[in-house]
PDB file of N, CA and C in Angstrom:
ATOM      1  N   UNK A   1      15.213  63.942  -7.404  1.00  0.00           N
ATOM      2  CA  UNK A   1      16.083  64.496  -8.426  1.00  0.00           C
ATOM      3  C   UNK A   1      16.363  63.410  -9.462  1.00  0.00           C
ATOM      4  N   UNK A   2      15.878  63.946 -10.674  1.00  0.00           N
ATOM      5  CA  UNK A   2      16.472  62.644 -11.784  1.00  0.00           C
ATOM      6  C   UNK A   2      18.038  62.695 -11.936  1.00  0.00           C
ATOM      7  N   UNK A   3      18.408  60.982 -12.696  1.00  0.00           N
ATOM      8  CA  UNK A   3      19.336  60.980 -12.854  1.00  0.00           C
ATOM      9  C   UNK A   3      20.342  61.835 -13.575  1.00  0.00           C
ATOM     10  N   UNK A   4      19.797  62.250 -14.837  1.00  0.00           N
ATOM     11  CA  UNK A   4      20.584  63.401 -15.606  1.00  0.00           C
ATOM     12  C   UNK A   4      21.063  65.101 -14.843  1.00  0.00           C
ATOM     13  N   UNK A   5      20.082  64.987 -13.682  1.00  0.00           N
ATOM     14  CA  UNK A   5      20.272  66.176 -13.209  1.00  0.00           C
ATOM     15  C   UNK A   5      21.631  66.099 -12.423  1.00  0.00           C
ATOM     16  N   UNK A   6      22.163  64.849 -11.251  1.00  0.00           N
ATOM     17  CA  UNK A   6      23.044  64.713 -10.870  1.00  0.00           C
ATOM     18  C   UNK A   6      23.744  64.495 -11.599  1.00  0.00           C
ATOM     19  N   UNK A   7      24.039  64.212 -12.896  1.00  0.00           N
ATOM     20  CA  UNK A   7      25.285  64.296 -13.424  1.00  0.00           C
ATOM     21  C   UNK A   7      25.518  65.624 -13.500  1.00  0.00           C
ATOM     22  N   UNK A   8      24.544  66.523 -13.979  1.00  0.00           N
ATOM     23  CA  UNK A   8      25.304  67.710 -14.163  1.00  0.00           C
ATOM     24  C   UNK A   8      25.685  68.518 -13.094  1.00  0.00           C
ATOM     25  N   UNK A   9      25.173  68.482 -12.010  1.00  0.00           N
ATOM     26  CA  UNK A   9      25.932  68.700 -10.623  1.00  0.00           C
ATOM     27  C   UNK A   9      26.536  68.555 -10.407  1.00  0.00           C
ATOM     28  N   UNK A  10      27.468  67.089 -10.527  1.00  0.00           N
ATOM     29  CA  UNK A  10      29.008  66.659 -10.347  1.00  0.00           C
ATOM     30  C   UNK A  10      29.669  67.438 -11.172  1.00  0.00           C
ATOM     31  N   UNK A  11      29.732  67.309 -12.580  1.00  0.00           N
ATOM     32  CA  UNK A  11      30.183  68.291 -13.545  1.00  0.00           C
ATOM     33  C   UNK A  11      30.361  69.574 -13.265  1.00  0.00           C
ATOM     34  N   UNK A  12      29.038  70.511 -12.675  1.00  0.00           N
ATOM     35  CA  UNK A  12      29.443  71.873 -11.989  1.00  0.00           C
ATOM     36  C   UNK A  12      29.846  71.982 -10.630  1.00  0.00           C
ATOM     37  N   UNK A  13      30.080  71.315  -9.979  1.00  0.00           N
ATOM     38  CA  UNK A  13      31.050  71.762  -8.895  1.00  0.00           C
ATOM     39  C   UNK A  13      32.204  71.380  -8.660  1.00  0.00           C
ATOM     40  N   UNK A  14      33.012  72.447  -8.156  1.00  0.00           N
ATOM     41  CA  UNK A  14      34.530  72.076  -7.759  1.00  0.00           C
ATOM     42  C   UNK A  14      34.627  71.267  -6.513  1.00  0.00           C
ATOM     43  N   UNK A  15      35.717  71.236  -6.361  1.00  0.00           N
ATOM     44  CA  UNK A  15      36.431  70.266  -5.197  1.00  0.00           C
ATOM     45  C   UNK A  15      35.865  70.348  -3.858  1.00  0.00           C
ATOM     46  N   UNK A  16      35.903  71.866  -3.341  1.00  0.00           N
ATOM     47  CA  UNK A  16      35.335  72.072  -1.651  1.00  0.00           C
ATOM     48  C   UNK A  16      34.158  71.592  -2.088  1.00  0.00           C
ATOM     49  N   UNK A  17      33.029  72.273  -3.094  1.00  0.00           N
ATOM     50  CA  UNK A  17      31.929  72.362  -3.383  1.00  0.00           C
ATOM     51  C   UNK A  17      31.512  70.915  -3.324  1.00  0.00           C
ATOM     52  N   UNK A  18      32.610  70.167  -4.160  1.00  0.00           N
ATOM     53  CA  UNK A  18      32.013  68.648  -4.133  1.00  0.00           C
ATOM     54  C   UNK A  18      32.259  68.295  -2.890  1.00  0.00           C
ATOM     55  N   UNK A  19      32.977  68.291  -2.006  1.00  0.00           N
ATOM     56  CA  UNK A  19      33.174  67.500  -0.845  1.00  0.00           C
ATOM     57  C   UNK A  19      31.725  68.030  -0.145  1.00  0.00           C
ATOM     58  N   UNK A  20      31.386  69.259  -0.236  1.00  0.00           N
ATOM     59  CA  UNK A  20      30.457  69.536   0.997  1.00  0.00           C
ATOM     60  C   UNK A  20      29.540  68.801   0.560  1.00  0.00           C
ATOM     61  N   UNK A  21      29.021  68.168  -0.685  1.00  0.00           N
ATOM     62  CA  UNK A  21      27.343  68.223  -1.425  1.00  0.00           C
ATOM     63  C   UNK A  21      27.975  66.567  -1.445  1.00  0.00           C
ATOM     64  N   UNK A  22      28.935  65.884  -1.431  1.00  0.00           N
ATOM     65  CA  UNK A  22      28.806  63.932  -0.699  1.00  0.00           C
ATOM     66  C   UNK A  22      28.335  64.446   0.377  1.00  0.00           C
ATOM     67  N   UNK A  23      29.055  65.184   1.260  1.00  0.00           N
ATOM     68  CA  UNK A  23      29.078  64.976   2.646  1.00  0.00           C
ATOM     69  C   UNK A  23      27.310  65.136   3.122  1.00  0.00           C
ATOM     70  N   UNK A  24      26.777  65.876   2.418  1.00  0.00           N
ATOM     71  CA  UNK A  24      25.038  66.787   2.829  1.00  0.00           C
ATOM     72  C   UNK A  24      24.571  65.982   1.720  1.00  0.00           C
ATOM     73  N   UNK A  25      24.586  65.294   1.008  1.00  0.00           N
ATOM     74  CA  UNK A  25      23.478  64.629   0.416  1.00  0.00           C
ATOM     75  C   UNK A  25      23.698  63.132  -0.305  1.00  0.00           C
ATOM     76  N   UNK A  26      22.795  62.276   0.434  1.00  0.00           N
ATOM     77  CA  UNK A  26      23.062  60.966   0.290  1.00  0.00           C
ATOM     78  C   UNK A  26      22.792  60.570  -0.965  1.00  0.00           C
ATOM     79  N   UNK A  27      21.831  61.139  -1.710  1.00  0.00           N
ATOM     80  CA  UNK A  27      21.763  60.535  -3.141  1.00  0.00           C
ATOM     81  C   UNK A  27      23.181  61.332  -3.994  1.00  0.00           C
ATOM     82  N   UNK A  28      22.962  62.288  -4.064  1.00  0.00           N
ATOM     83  CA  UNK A  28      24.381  62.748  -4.898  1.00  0.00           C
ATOM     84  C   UNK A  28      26.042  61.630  -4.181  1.00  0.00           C
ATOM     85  N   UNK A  29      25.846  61.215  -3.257  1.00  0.00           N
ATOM     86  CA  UNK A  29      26.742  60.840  -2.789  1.00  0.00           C
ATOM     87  C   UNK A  29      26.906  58.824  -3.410  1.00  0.00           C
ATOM     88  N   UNK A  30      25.361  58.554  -3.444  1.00  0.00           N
ATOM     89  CA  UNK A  30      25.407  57.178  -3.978  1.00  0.00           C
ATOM     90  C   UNK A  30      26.046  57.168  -5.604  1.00  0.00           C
ATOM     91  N   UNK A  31      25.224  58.340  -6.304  1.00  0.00           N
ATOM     92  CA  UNK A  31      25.286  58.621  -7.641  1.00  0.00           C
ATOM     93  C   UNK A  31      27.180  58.708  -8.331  1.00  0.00           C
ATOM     94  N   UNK A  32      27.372  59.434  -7.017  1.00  0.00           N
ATOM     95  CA  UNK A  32      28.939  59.671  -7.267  1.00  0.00           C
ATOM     96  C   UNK A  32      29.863  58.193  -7.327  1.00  0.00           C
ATOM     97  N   UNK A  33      29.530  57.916  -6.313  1.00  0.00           N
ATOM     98  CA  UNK A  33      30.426  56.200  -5.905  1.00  0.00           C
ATOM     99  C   UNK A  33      29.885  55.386  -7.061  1.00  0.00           C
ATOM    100  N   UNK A  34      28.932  55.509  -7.627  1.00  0.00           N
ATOM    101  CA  UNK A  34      28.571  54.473  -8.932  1.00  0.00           C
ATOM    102  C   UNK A  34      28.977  54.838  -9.953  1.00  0.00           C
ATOM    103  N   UNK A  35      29.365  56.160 -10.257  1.00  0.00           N
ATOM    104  CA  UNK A  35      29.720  56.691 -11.704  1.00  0.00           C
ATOM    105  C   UNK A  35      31.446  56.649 -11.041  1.00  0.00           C
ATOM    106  N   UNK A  36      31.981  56.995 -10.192  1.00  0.00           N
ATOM    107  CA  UNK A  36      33.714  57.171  -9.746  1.00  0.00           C
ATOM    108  C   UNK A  36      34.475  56.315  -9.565  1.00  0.00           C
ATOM    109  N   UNK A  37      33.817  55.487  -8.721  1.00  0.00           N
ATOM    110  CA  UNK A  37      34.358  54.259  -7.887  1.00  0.00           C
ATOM    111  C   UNK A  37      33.833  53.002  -8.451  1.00  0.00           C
ATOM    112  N   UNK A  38      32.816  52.252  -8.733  1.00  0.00           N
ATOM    113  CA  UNK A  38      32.304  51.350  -9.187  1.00  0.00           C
ATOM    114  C   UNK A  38      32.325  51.060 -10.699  1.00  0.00           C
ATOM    115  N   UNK A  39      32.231  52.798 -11.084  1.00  0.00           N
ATOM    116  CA  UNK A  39      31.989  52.744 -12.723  1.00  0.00           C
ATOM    117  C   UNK A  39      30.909  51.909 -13.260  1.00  0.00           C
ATOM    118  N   UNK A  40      30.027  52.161 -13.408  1.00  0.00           N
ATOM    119  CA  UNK A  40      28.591  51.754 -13.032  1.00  0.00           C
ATOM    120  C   UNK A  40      27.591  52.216 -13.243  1.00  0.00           C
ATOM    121  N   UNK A  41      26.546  52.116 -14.128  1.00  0.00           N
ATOM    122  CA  UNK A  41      25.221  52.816 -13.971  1.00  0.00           C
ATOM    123  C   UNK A  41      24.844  52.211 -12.554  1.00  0.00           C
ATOM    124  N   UNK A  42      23.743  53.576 -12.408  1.00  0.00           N
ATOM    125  CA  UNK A  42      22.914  52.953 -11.075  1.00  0.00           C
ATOM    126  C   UNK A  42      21.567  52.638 -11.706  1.00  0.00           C
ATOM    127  N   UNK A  43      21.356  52.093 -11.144  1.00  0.00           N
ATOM    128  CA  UNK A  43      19.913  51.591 -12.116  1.00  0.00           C
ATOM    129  C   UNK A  43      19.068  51.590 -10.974  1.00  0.00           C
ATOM    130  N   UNK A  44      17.740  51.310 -10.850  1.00  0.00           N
ATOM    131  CA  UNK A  44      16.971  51.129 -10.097  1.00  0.00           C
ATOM    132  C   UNK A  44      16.394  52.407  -9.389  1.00  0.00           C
ATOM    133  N   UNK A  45      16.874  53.478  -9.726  1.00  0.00           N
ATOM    134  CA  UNK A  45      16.697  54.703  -9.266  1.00  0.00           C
ATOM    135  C   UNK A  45      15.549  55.215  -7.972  1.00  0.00           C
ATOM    136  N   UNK A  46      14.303  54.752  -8.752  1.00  0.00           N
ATOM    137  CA  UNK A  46      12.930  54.505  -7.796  1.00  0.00           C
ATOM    138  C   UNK A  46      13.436  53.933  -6.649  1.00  0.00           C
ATOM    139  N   UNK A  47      14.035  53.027  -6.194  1.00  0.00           N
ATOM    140  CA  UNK A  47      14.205  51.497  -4.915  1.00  0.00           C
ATOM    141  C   UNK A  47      15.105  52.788  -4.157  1.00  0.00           C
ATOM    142  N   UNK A  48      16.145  53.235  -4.877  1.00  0.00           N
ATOM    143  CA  UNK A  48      17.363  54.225  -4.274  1.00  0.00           C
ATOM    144  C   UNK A  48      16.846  55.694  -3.734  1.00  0.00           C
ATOM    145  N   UNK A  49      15.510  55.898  -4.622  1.00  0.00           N
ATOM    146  CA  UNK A  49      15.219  57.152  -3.910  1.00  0.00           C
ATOM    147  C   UNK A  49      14.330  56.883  -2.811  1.00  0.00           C
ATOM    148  N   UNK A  50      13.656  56.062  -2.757  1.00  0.00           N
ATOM    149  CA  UNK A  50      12.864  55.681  -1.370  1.00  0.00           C
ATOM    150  C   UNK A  50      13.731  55.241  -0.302  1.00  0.00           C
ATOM    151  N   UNK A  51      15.060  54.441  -0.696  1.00  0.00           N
ATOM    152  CA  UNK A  51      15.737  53.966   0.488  1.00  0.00           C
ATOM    153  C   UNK A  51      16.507  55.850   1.113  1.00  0.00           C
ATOM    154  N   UNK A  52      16.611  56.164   0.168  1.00  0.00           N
ATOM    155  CA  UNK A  52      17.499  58.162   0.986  1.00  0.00           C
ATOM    156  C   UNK A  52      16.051  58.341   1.822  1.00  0.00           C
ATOM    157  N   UNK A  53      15.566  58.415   1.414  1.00  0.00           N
ATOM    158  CA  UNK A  53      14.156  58.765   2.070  1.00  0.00           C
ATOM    159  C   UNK A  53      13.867  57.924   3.487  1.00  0.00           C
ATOM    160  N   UNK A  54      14.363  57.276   3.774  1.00  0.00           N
ATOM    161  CA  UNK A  54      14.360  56.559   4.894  1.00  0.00           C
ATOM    162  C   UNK A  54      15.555  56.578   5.656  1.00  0.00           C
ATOM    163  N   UNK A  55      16.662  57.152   4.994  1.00  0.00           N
ATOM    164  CA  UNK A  55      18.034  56.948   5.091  1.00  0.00           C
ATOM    165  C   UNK A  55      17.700  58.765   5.867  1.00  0.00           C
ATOM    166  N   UNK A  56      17.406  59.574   5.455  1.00  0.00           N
ATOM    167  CA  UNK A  56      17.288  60.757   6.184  1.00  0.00           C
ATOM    168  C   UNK A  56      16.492  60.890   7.225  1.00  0.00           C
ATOM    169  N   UNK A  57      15.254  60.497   7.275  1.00  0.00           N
ATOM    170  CA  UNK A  57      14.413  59.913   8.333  1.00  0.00           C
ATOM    171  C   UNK A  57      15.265  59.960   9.626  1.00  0.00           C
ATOM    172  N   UNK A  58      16.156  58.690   9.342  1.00  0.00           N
ATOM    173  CA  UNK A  58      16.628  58.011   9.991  1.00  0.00           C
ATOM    174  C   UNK A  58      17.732  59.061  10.726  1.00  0.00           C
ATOM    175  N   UNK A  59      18.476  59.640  10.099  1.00  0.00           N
ATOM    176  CA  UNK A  59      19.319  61.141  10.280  1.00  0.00           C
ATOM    177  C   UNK A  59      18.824  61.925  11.181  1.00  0.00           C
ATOM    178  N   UNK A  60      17.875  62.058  10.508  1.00  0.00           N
ATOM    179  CA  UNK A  60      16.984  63.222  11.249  1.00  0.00           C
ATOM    180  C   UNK A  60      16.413  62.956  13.063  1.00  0.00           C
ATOM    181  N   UNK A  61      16.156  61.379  13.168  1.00  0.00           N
ATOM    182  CA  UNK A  61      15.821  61.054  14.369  1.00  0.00           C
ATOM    183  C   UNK A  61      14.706  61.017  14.160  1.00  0.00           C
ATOM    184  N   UNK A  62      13.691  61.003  13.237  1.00  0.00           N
ATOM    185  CA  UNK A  62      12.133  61.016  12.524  1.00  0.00           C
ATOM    186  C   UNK A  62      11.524  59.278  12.755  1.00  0.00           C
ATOM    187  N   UNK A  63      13.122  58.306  12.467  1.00  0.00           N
ATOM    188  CA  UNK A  63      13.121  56.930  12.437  1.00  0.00           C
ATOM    189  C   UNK A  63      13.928  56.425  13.648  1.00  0.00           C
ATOM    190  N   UNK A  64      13.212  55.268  14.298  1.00  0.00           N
ATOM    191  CA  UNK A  64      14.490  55.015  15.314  1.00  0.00           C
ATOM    192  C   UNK A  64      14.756  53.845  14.737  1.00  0.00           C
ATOM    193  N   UNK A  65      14.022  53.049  14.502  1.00  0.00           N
ATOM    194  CA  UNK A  65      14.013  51.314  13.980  1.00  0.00           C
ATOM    195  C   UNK A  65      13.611  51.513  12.633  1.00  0.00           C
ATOM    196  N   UNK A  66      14.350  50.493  11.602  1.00  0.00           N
ATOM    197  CA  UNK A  66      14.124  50.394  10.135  1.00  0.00           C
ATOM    198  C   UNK A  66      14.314  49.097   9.929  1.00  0.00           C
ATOM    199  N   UNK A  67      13.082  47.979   9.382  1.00  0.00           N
ATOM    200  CA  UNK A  67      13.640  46.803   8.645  1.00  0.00           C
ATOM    201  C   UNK A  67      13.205  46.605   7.329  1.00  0.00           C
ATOM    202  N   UNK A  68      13.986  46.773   6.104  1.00  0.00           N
ATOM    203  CA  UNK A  68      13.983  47.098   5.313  1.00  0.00           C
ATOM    204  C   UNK A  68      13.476  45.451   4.575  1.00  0.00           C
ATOM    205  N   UNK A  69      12.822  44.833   3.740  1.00  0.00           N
ATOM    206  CA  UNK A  69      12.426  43.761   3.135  1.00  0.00           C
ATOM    207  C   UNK A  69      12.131  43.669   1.432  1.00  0.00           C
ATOM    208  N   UNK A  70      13.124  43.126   0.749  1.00  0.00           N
ATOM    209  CA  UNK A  70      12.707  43.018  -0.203  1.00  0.00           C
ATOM    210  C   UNK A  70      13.434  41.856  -1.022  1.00  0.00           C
ATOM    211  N   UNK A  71      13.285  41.457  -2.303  1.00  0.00           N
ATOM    212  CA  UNK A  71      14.117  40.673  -2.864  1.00  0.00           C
ATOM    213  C   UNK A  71      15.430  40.649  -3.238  1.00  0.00           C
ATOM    214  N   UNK A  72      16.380  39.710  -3.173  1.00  0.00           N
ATOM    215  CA  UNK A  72      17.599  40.175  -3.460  1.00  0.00           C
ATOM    216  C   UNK A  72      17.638  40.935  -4.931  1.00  0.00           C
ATOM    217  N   UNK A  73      19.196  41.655  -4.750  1.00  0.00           N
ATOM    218  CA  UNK A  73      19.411  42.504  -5.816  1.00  0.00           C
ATOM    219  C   UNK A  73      18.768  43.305  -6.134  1.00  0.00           C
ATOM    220  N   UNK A  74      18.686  43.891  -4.975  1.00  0.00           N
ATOM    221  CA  UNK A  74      17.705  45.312  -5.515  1.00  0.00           C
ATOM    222  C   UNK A  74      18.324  46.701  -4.876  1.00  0.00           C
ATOM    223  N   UNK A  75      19.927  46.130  -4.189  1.00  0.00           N
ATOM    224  CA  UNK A  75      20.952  47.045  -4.036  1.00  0.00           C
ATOM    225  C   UNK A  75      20.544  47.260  -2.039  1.00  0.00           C
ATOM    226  N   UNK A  76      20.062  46.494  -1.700  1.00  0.00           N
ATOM    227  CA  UNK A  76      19.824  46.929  -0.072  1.00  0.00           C
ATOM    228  C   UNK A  76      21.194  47.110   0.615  1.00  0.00           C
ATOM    229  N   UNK A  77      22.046  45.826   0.203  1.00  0.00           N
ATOM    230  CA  UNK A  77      22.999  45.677   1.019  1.00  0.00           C
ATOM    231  C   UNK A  77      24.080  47.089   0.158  1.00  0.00           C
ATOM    232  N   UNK A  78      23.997  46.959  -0.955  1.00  0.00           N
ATOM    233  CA  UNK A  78      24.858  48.144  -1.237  1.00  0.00           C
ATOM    234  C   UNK A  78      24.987  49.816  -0.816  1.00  0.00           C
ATOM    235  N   UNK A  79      23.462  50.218  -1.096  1.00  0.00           N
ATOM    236  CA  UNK A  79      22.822  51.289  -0.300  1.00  0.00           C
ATOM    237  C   UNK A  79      23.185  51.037   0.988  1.00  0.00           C
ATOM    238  N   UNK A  80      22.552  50.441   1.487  1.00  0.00           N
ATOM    239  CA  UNK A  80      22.319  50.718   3.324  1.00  0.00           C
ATOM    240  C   UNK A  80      23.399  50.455   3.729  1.00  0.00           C
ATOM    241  N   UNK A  81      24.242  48.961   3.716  1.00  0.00           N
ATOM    242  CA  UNK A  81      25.304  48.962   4.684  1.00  0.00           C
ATOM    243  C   UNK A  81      26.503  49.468   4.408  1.00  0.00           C
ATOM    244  N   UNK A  82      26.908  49.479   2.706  1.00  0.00           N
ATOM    245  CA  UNK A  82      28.117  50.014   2.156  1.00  0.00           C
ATOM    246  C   UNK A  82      28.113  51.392   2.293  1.00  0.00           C
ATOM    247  N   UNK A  83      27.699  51.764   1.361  1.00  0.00           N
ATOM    248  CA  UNK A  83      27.238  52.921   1.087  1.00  0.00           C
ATOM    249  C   UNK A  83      26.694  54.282   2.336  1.00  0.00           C
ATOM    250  N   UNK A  84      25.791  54.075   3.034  1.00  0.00           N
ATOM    251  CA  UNK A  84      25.767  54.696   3.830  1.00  0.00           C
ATOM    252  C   UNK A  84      26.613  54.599   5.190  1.00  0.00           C
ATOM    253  N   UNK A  85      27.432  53.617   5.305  1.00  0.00           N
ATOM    254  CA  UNK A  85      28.641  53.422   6.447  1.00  0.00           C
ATOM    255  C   UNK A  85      29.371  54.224   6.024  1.00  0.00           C
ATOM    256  N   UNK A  86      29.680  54.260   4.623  1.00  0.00           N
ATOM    257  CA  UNK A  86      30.619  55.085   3.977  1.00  0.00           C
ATOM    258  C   UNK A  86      30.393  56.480   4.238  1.00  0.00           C
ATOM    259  N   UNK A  87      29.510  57.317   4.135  1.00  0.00           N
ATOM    260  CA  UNK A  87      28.749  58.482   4.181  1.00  0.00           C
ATOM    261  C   UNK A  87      28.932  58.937   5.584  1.00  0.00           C
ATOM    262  N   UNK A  88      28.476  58.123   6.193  1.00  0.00           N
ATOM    263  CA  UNK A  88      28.355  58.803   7.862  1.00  0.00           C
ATOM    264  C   UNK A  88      29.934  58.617   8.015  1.00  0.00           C
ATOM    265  N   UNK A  89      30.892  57.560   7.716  1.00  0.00           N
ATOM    266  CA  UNK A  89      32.289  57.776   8.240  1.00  0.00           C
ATOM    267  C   UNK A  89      32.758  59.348   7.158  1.00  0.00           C
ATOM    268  N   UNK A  90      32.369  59.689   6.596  1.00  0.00           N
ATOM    269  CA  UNK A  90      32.716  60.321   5.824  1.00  0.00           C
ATOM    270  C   UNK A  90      32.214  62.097   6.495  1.00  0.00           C
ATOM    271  N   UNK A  91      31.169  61.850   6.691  1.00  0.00           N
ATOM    272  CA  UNK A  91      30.691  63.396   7.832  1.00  0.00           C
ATOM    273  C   UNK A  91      30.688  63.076   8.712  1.00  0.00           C
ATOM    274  N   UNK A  92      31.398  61.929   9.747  1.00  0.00           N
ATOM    275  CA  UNK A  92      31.621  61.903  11.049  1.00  0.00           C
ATOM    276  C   UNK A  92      32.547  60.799  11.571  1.00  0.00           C
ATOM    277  N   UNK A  93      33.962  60.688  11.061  1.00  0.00           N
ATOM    278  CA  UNK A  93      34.818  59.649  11.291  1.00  0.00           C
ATOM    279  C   UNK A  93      34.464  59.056  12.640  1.00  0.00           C
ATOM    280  N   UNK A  94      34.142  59.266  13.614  1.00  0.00           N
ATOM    281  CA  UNK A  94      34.503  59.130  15.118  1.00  0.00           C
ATOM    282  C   UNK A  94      32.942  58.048  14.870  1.00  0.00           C
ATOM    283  N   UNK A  95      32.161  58.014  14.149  1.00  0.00           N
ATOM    284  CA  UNK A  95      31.050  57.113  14.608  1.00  0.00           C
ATOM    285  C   UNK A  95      30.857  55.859  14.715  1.00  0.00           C
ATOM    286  N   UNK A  96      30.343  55.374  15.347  1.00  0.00           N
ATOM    287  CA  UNK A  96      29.851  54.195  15.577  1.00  0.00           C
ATOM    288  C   UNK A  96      28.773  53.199  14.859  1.00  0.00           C
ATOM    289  N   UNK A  97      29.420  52.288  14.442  1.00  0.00           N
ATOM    290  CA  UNK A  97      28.148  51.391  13.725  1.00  0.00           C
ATOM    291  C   UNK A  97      28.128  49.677  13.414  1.00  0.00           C
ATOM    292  N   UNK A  98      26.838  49.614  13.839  1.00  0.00           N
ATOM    293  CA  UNK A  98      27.173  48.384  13.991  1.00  0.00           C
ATOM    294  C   UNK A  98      25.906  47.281  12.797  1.00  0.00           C
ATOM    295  N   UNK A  99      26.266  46.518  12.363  1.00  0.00           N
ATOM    296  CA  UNK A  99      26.017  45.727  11.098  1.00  0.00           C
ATOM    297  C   UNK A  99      25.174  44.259  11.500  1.00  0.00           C
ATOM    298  N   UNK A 100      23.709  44.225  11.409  1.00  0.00           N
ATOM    299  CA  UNK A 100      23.893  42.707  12.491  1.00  0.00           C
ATOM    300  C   UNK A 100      23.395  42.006  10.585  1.00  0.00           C
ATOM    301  N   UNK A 101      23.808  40.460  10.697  1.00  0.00           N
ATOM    302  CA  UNK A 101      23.135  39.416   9.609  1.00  0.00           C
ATOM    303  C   UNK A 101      23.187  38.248   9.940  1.00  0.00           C
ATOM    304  N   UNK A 102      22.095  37.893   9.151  1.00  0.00           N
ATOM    305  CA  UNK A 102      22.194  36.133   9.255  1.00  0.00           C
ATOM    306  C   UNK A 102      23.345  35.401   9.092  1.00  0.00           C
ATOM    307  N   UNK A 103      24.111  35.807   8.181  1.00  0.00           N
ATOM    308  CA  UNK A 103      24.937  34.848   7.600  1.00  0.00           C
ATOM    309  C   UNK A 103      26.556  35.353   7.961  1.00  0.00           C
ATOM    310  N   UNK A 104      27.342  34.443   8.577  1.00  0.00           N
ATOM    311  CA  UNK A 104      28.664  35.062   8.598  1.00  0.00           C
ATOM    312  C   UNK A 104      29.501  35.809   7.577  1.00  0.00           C
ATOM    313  N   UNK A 105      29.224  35.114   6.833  1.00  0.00           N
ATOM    314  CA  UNK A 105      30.177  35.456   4.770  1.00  0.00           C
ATOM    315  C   UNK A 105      29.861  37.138   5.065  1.00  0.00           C
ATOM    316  N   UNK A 106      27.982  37.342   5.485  1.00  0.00           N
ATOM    317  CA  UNK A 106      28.313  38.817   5.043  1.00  0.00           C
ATOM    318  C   UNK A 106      28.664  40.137   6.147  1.00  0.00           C
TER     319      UNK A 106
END
């Protein structure tokens, strides 16, 4: 889905409507937190639609293991650990998750 299209999705739906369509779809849900919360273009769009794409996989039980590799700033840590922690606490408070890294800071 291009970017212009999710804007106008946010724009046409109401409140329940919006809660259900964060809750069921991870890109409308990134798109939202960058334009609401961050205030923010999202840029990189391509990197973001391949990571949902792995990010549902993964949902689905299609993926059991994912190691994701690329150069910094290309939004991994924002996508994957923010962002989708956010999402799953968000359609399933009670879950469990756990974060491993190299570095303590992160």
């Amino acid at each position: 889905m291009l970017s212009w299209q999710l804007d106008t999705e946010i724009k046409e739906v109401g409140n329940r409507e919006l809660t259900e369509k964060l809750q069921n779809d991870f890109l409308f849900f990134i798109k939202f937190c960058f334009e609401n919360v961050y205030r923010r273009e999202l840029k990189g769009l391509h990197f973001i639609l391949w990571l949902t794409q792995i990010i549902y996989k993964v949902e689905k039980g299609e993926t059991k293991r994912v190691i994701i590799n690329c150069p910094p700033r290309h939004g991994k840590t924002e996508v994957i650990v923010i962002l989708y922690s956010a999402w799953v606490f968000l359609k399933r408070p009670d879950a469990k998750i756990m974060h491993l890294s190299y570095s303590g800071d992160l």
